[in-house]
C-alpha atoms as a PDB file:
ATOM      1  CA  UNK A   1      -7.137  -6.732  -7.156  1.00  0.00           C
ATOM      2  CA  UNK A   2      -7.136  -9.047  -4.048  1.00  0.00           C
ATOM      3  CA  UNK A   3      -4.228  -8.412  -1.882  1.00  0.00           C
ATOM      4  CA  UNK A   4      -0.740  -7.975  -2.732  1.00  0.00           C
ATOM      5  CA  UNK A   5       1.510 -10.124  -4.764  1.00  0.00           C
ATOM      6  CA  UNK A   6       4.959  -9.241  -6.107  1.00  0.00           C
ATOM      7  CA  UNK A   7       5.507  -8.204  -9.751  1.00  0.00           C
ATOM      8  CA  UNK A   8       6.397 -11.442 -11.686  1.00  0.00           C
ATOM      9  CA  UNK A   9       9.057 -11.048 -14.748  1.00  0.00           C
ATOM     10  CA  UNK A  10       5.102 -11.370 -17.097  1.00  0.00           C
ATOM     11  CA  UNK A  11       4.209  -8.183 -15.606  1.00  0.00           C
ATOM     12  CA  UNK A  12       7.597  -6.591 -15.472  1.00  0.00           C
ATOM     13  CA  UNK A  13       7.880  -7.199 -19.622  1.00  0.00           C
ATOM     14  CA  UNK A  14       4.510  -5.735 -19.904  1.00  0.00           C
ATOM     15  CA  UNK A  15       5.031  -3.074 -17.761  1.00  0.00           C
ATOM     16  CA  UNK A  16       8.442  -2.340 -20.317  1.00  0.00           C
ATOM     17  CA  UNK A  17       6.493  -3.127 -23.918  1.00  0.00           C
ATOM     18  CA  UNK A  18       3.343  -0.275 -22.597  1.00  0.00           C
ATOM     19  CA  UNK A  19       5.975   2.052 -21.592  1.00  0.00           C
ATOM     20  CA  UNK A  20       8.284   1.918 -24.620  1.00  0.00           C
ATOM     21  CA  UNK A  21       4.759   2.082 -26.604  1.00  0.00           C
ATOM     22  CA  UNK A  22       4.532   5.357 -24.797  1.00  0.00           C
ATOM     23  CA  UNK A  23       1.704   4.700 -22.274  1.00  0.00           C
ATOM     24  CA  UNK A  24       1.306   7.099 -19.355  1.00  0.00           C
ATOM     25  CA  UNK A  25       1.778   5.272 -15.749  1.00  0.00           C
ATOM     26  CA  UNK A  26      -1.962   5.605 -15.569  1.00  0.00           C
ATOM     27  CA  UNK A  27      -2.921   3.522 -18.400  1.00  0.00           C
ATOM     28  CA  UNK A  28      -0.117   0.830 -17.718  1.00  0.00           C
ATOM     29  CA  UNK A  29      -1.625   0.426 -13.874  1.00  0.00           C
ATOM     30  CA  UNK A  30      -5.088  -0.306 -15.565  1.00  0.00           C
ATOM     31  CA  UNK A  31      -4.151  -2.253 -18.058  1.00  0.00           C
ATOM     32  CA  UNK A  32      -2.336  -4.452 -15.303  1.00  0.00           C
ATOM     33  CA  UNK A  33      -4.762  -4.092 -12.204  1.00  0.00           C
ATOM     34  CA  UNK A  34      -2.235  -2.648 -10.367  1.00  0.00           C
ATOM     35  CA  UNK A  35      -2.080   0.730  -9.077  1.00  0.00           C
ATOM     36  CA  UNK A  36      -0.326   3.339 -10.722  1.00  0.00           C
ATOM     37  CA  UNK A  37       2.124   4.558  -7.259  1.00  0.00           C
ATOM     38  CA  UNK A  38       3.400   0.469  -8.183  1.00  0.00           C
ATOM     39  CA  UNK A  39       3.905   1.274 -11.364  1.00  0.00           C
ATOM     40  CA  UNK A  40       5.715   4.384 -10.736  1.00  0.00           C
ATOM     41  CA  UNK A  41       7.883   2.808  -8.371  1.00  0.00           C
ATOM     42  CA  UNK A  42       8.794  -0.103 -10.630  1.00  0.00           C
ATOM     43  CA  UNK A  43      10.001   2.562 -13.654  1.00  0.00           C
ATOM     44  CA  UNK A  44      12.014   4.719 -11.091  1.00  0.00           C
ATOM     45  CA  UNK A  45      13.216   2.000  -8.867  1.00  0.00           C
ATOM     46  CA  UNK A  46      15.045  -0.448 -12.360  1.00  0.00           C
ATOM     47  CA  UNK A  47      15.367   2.233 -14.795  1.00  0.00           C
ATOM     48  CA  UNK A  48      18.910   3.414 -15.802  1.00  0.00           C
ATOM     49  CA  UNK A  49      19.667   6.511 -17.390  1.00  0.00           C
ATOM     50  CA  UNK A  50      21.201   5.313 -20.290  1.00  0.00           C
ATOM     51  CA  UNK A  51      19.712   1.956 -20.398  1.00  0.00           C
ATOM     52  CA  UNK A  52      15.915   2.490 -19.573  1.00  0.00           C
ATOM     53  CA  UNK A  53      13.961   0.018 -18.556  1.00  0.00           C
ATOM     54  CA  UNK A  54      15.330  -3.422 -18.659  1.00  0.00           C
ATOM     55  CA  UNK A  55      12.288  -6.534 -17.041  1.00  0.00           C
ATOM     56  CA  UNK A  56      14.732  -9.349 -16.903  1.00  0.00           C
ATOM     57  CA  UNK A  57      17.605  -6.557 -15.109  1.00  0.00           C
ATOM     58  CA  UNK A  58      14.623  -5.564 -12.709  1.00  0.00           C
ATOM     59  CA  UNK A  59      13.435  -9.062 -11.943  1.00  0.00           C
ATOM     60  CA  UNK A  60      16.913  -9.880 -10.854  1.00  0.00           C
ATOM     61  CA  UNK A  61      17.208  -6.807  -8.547  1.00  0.00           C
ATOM     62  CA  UNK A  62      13.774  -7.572  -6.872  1.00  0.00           C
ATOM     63  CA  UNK A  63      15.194 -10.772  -5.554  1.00  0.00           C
ATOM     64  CA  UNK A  64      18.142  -9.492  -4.634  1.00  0.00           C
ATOM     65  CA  UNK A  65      16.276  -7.049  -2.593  1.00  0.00           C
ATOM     66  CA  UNK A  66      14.170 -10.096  -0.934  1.00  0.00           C
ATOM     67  CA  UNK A  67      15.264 -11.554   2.250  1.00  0.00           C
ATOM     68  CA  UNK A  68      16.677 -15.174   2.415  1.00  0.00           C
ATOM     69  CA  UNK A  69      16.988 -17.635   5.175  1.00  0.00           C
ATOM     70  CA  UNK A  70      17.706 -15.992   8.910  1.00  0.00           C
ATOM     71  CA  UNK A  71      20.083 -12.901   9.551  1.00  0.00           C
ATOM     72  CA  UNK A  72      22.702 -15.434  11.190  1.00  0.00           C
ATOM     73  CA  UNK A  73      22.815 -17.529   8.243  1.00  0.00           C
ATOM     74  CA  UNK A  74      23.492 -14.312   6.033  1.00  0.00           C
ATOM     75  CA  UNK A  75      25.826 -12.437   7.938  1.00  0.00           C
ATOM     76  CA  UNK A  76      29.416 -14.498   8.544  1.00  0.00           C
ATOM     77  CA  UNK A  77      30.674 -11.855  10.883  1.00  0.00           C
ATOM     78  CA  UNK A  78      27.667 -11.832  13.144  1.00  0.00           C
ATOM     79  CA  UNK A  79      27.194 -15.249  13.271  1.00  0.00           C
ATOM     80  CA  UNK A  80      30.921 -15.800  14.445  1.00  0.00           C
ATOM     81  CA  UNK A  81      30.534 -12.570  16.868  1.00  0.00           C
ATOM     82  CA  UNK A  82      27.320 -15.013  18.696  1.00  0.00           C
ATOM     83  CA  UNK A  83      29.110 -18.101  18.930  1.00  0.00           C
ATOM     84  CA  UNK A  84      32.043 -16.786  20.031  1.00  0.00           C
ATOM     85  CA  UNK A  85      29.986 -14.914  22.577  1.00  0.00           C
ATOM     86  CA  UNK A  86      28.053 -18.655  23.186  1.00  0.00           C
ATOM     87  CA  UNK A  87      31.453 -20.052  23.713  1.00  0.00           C
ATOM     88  CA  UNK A  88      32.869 -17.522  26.155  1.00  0.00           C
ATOM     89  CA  UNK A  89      29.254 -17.996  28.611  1.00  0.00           C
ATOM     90  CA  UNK A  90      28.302 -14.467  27.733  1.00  0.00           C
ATOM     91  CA  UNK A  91      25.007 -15.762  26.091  1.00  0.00           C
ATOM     92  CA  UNK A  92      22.907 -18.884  26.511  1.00  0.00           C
ATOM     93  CA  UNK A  93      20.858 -20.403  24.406  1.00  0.00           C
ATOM     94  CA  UNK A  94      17.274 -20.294  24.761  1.00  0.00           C
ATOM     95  CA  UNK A  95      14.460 -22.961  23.377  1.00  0.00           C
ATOM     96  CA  UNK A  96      12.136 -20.520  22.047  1.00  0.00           C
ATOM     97  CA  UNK A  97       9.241 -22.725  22.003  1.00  0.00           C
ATOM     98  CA  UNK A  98       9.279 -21.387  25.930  1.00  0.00           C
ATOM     99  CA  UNK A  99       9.100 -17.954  25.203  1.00  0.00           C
ATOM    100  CA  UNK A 100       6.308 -18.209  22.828  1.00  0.00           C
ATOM    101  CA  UNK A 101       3.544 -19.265  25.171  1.00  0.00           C
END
């Protein structure tokens, strides 16, 4: 295994069809050249009670969990707060090209 690389929906509906064919965490890792604490975090992190295991539900949860675009461009209230801020002359903005060198 070179590196790390997130669990596509592929491996997530393999990772479900080993474990509803009853293989241990152990043998799904291997079978996947992944380790098994990935594995284990996978089943606990998308499994319901009630439910189990669902790849499609789990895909769908990992990209929630994945950032998108800058914190100002998620967050309404904060990016109101800074340009209201900009507008009163309680912040300036900075090129930060200069700050980088």
């Amino acid at each position: 295994m070179s590196g790390y690389y997130q669990l596509t929906l592929e491996k997530r509906c393999s990772i479900a069809r080993l474990h509803e064919d009853g293989q241990s965490i152990r043998q799904i890792a291997a079978a996947l050249d992944r380790s098994a604490s990935t594995i284990s975090r996978e089943l606990k992190r998308n499994s319901g009670h009630t439910i189990g295991y669902r790849p499609v539900h789990a895909q769908e949860r990992a990209a929630a969990r994945r950032w998108s675009g800058s914190r100002l461009e998620r967050d309404h209230a904060l990016r109101e707060a800074v340009l209201d801020r900009m507008a009163a002359g309680m912040i300036t903005r900075t090129d930060r090209r200069a700050h980088d060198t």
